[in-house]
Protein backbone atom coordinates (compact mmCIF):
# COMPACT_ATOMS: atom_id res chain seq x y z
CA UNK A 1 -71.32 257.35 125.94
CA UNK A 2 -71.67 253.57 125.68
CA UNK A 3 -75.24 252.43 125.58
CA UNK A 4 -76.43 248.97 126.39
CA UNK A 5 -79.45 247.68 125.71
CA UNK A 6 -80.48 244.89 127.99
CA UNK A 7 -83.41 243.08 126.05
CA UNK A 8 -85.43 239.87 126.08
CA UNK A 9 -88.85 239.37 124.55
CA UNK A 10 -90.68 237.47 127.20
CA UNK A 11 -91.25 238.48 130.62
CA UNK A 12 -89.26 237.39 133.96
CA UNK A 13 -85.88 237.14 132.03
CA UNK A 14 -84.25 238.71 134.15
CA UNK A 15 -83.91 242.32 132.42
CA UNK A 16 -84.48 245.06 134.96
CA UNK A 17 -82.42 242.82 137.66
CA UNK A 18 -79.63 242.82 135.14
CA UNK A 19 -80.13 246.52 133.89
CA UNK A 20 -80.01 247.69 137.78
CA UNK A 21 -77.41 245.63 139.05
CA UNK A 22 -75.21 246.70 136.37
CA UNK A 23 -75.88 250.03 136.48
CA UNK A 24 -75.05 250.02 140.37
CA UNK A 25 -71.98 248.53 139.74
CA UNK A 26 -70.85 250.40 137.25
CA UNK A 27 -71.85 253.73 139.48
CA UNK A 28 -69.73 251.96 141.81
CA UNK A 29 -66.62 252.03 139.97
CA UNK A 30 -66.92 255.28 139.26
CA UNK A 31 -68.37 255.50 135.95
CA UNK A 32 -71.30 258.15 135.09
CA UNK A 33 -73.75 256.09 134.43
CA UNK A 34 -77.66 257.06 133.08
CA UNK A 35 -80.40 253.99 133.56
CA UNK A 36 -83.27 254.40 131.24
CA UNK A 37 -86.35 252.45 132.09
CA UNK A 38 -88.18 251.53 129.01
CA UNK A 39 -90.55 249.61 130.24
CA UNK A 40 -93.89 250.83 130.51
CA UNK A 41 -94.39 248.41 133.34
CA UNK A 42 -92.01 250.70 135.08
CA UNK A 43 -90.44 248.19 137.11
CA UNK A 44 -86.88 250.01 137.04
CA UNK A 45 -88.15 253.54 138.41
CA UNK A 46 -90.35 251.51 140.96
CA UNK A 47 -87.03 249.25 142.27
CA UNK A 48 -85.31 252.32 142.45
CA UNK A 49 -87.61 254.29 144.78
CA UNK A 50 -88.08 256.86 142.26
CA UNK A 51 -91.56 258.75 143.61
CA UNK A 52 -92.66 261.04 140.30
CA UNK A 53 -95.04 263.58 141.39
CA UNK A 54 -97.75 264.12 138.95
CA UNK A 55 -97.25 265.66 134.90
CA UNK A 56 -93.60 264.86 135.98
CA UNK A 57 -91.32 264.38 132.54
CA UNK A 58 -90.10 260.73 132.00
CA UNK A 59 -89.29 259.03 128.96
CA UNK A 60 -92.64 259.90 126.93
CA UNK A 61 -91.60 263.37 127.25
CA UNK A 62 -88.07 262.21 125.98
CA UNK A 63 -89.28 260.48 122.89
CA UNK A 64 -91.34 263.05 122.09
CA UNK A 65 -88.83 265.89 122.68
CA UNK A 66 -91.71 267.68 124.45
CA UNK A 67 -89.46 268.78 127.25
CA UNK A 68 -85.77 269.57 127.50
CA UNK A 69 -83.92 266.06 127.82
CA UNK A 70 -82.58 267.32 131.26
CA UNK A 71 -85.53 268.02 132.73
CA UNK A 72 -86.15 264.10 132.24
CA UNK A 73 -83.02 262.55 133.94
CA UNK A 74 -83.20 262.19 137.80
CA UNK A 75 -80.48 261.83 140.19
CA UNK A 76 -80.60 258.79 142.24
CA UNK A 77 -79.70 259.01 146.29
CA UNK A 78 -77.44 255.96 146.22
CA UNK A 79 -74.77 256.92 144.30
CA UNK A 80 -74.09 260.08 142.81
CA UNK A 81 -72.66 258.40 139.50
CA UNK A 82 -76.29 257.53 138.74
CA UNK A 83 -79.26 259.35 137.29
CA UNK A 84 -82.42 257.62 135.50
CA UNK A 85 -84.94 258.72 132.80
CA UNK A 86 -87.85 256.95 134.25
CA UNK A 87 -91.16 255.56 132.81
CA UNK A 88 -94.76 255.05 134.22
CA UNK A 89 -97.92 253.73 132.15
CA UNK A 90 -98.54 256.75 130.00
CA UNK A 91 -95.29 255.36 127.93
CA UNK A 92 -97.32 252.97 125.70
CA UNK A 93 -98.76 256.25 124.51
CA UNK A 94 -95.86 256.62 122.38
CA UNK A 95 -96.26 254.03 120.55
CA UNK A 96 -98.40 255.67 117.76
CA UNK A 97 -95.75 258.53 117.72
CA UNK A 98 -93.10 256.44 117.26
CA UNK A 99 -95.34 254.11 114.66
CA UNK A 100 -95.84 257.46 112.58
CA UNK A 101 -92.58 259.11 112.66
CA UNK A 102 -91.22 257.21 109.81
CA UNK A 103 -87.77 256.96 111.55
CA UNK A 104 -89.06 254.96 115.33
CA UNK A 105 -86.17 252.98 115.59
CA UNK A 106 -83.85 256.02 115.33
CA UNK A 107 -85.62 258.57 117.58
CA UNK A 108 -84.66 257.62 120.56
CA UNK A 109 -80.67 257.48 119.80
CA UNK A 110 -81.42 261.08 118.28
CA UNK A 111 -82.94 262.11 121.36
CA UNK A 112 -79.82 260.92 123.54
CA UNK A 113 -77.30 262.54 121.31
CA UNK A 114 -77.23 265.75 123.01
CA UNK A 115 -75.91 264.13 126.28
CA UNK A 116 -73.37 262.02 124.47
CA UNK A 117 -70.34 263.47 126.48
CA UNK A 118 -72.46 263.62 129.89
CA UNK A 119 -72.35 260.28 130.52
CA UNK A 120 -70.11 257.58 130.24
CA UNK A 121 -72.50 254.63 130.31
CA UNK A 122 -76.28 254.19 129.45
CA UNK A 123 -78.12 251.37 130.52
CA UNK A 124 -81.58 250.89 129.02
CA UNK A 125 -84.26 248.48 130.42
CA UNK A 126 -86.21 247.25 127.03
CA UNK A 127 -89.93 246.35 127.21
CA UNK A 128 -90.43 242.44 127.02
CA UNK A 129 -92.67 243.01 123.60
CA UNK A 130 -91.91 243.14 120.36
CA UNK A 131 -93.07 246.74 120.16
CA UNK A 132 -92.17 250.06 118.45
CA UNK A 133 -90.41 250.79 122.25
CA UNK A 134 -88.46 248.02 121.70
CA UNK A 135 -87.43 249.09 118.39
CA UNK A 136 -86.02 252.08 118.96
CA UNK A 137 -84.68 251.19 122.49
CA UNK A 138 -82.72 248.39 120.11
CA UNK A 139 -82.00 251.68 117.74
CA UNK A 140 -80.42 253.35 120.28
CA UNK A 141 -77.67 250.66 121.35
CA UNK A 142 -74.13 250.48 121.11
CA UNK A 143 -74.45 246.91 122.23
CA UNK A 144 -77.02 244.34 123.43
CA UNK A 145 -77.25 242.09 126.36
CA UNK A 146 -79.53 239.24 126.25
CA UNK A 147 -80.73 237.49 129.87
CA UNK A 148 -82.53 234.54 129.13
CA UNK A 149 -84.01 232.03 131.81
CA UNK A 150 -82.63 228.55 132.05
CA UNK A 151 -85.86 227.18 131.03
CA UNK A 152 -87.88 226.17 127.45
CA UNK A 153 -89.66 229.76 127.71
CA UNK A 154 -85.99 231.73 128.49
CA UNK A 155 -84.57 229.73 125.24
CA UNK A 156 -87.76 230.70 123.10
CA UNK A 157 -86.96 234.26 124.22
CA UNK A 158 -83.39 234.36 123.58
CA UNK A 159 -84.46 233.23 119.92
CA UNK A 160 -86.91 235.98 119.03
CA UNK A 161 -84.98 238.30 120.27
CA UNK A 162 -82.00 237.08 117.81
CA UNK A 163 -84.32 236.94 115.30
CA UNK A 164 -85.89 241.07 116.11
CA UNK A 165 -82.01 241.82 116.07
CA UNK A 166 -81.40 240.51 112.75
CA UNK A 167 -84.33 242.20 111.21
CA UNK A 168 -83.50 245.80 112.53
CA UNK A 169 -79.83 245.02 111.12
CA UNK A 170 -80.94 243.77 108.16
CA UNK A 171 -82.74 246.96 107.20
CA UNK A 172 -80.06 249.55 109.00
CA UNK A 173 -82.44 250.49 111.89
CA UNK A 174 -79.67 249.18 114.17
CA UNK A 175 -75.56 249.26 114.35
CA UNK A 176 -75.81 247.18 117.72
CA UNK A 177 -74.49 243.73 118.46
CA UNK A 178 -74.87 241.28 120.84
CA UNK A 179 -71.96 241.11 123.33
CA UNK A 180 -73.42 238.38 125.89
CA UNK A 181 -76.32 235.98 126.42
CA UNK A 182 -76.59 235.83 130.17
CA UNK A 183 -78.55 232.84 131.58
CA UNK A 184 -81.16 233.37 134.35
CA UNK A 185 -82.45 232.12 137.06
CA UNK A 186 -79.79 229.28 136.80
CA UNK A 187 -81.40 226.10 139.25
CA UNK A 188 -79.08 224.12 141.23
CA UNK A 189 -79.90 221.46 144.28
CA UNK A 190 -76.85 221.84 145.99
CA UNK A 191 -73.78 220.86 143.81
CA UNK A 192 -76.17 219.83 141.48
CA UNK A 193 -77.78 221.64 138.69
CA UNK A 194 -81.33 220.93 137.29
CA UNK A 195 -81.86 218.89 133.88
CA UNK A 196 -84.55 222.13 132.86
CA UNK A 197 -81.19 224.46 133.27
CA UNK A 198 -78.82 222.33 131.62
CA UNK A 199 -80.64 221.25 128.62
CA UNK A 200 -81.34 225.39 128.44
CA UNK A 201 -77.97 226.83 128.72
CA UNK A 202 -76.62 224.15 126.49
CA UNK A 203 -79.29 224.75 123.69
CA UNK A 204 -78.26 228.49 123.99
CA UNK A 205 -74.47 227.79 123.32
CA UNK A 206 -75.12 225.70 120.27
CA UNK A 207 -77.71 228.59 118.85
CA UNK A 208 -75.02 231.87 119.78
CA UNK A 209 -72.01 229.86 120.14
CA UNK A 210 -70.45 229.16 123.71
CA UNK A 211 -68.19 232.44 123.54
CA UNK A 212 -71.69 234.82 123.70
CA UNK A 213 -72.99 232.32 126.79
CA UNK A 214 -71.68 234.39 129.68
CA UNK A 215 -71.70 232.56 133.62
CA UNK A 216 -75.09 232.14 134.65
CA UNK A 217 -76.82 234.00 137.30
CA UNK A 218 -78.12 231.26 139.48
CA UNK A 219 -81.56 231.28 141.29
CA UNK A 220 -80.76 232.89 144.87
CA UNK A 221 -83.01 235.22 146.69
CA UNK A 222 -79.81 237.42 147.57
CA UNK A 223 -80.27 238.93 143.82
CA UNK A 224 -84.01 240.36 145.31
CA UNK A 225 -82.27 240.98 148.26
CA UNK A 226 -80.03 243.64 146.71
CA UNK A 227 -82.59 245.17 144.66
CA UNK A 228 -84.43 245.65 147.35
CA UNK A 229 -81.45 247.17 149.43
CA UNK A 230 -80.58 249.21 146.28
CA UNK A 231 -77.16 247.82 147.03
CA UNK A 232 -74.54 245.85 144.99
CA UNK A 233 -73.87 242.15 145.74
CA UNK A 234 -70.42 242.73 146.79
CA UNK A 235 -71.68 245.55 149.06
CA UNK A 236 -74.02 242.91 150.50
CA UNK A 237 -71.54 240.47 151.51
CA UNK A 238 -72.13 238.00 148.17
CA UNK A 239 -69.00 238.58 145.75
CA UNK A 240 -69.64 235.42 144.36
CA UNK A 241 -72.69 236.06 142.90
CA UNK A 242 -71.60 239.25 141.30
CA UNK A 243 -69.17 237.34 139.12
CA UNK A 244 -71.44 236.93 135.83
CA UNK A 245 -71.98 240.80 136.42
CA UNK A 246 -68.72 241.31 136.60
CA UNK A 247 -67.48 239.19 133.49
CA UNK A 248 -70.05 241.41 131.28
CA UNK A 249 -68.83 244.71 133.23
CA UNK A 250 -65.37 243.26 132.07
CA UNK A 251 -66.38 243.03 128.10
CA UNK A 252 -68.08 246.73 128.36
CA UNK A 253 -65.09 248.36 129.67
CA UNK A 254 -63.16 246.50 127.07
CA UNK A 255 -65.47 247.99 124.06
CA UNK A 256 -65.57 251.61 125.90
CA UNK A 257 -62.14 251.74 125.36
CA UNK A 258 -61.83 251.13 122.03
CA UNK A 259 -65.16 253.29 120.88
């Protein structure tokens, strides 16, 4: 199982669209494919249209390892390639656990071991903090995808969250590397695009280097439309705007092969 983290440490970056859109298209094309939402906004599991009854398991129960793992991952009705450990707001209770385990950033990839060979893809929706979620979500990863807006607050973003990445590798909490920077929410006028995005995507190749920039998903309301559909772009009519998707599905399948 390839896991990929898809983290950014400010909100509206662009993280759950990327984590769900991915995961859809890699369902898709086949591949078994678990989403985890690590978010305790649970903005995943409610785009979705996962309804949890009450005391239902999600990730808390995960982390924890109060439960048996399987009784936390869901099937989803769109595609049966794709399952999801949800969250809902009892998952910042786990941040104390995690704090006091002495190993957070490693629990949950030693939680997910067991279902190694089940999958061949996770996806995992980080929380926008710097907490000890995002820590071990980070822990967990294979590789790590950073959406960043095209804007002064998605650059700031991109560069603490380069900066929490170094520290976890620094100290051996995480094997993981970046594979991608994607830039969000990309404004154009027409043929034109805006000075804000520009000045953003350009300050983001000279801090990763233009060959971790991937194409830029541009400000559209098609994007909500397929979340909202549950539906891929392609699915939807919009190829076009699948293509930074389908550059970074590209890069994945090229690292799954060689893992």
């Amino acid at each position: 199982m390839l896991t990929i983290v898809v983290s950014s440490l400010s909100g509206g970056q662009g993280k759950t669209t990327v984590s769900m859109l991915l995961g859809l298209l890699l369902s898709h094309r086949g591949h078994s494919t678990l989403l985890i939402d690590a978010d305790p906004q649970h903005n995943l599991t409610d785009w979705l249209g996962l309804d949890l009854e009450q005391n239902s398991p999600t990730l808390l129960e995960c982390i924890k390892s109060s439960v048996e793992l399987e009784d936390c991952i869901y099937p989803l009705t769109m595609n049966e390639n794709l399952f999801l450990i949800p969250s809902d707001d009892q998952l910042d209770n786990v941040q104390d656990y995690l704090a006091n385990s002495g190993i957070g950033a490693m629990v949950l990839k030693r939680r997910l071991e067991p279902i190694a060979k089940t999958f061949e893809f996770c996806v995992i929706d980080a929380p926008p903090q710097r907490s000890q979620i995002c820590m071990t979500v980070i822990g967990a990863g294979n590789v790590v995808v950073i959406p960043a807006e095209a804007s002064v607050k998605g650059y700031g973003s991109l560069i603490r969250t380069i900066d929490l990445m170094s520290n976890l590798q620094g100290v051996g909490a995480t094997q993981a590397q970046t594979i991608g920077i994607i830039p969000f929410r990309d404004r154009w006028i027409g043929a034109n695009q805006s000075q804000e995005s520009r000045s953003a995507i350009e300050g983001m190749k000279e801090e990763v280097g233009e060959e971790l920039v991937l194409p830029s998903i541009r400000e559209s309301e098609r994007y909500k439309q397929a979340i909202n559909q549950q539906k891929t772009l392609s699915a939807l009519g919009y190829p076009d705007l699948e293509y930074p998707l389908e550059v970074l599905l590209e890069k994945i399948e090229l690292i799954k092969q060689d893992k």
